[in-house]
Protein backbone atom coordinates (compact mmCIF):
# COMPACT_ATOMS: atom_id res chain seq x y z
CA UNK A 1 8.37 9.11 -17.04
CA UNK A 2 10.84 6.44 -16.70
CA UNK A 3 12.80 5.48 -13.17
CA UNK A 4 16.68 4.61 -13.26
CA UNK A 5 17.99 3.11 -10.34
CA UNK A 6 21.84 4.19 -9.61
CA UNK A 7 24.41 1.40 -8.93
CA UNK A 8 27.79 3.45 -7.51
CA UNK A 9 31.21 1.57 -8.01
CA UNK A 10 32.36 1.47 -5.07
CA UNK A 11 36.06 3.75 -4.83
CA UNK A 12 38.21 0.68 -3.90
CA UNK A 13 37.67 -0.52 -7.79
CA UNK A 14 36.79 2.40 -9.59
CA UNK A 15 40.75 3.05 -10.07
CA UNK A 16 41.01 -0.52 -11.54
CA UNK A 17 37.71 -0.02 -14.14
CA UNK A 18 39.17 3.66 -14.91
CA UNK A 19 42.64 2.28 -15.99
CA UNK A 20 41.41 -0.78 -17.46
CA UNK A 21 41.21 -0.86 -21.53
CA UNK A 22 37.82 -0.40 -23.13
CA UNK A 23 35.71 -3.10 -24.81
CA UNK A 24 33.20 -2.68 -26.78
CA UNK A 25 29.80 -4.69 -26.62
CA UNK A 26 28.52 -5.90 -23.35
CA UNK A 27 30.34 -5.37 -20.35
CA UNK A 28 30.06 -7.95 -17.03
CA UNK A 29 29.61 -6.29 -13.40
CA UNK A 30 29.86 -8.08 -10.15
CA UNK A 31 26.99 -6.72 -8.07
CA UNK A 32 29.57 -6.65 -5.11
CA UNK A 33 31.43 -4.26 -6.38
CA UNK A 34 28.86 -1.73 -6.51
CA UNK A 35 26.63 0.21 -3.63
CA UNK A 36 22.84 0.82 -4.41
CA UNK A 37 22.20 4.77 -5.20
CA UNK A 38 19.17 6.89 -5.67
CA UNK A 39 16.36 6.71 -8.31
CA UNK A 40 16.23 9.51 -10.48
CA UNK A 41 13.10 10.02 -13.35
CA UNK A 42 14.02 11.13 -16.32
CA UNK A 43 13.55 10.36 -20.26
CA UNK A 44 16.76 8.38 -21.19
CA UNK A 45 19.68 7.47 -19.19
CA UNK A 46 21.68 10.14 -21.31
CA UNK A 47 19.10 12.64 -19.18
CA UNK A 48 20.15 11.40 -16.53
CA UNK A 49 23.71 12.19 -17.44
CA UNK A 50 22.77 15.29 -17.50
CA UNK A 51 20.71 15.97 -14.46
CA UNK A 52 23.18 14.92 -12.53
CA UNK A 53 26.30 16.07 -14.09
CA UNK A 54 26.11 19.62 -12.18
CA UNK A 55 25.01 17.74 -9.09
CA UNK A 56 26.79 16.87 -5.75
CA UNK A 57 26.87 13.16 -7.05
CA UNK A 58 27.63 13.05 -10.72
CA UNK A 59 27.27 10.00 -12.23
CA UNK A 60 30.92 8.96 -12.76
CA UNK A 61 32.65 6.41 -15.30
CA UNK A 62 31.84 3.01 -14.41
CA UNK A 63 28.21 3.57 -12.49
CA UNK A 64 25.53 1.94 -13.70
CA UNK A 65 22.13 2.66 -14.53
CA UNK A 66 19.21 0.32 -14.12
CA UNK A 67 15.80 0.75 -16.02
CA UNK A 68 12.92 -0.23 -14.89
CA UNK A 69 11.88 -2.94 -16.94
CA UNK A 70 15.97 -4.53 -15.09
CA UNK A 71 17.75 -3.61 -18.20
CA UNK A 72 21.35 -2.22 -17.32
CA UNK A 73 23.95 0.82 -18.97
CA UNK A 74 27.17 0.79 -17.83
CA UNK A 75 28.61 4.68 -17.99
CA UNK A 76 31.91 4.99 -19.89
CA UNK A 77 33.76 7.17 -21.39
CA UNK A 78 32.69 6.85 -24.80
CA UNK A 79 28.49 6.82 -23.56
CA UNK A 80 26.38 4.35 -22.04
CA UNK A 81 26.78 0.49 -23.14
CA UNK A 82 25.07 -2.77 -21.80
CA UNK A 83 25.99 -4.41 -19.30
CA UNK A 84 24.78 -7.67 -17.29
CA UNK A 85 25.53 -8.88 -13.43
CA UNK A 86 28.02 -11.64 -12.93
CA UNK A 87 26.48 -13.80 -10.81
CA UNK A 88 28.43 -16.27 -8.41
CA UNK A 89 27.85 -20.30 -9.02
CA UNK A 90 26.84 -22.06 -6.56
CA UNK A 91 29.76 -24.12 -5.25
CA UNK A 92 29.82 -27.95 -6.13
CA UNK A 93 27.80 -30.26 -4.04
CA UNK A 94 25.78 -27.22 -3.02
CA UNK A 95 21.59 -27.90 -2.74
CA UNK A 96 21.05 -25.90 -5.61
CA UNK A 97 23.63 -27.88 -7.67
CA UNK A 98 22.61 -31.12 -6.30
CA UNK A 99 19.04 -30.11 -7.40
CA UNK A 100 19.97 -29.62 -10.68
CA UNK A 101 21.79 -32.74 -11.04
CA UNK A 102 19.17 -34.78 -9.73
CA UNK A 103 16.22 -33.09 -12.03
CA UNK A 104 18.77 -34.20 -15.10
């Protein structure tokens, strides 16, 4: 049976994603916004919904599940939708950037 690993938005932003209007189509996260939670195995991530739902820690608008194959569902109020990680750039004149600029 399939894992899920639960990312919890952390309560200092969940106000701001709760009041915030919805989009539809795939959502952006920033990983520091969110606190690593449990694994749970289960089917689907709707299953999951639902195994938790009468648990101590629901999973709550704006968590997020991740598969195991790194594939990400963002809960909202209307179901699960995609979601990806907003990564950081590396600043300018970073290594990594001045790697990349020299391989080009």
């Amino acid at each position: 049976m399939p894992e899920f690993r639960i990312h919890r938005l952390k309560d200092s932003v969940r106000q701001h994603f709760r009041l915030a209007p919805h989009t539809s189509g795939a959502s952006l996260a920033k990983p520091r916004e969110y606190e690593p939670g449990a694994v749970i195995e289960t089917s689907s991530v709707y299953s999951a919904w639902a195994a938790l739902r009468e648990t101590d820690s629901p999973l709550l608008v704006g968590d997020i599940l991740e598969s195991e194959d790194g594939a990400l569902r963002i809960c909202k109020y209307v179901g699960f939708e995609e979601v990806s990680w907003v990564l950081p750039q590396p600043p300018p004149g970073s290594e990594t950037a001045a790697g990349l600029n020299a391989v080009n």
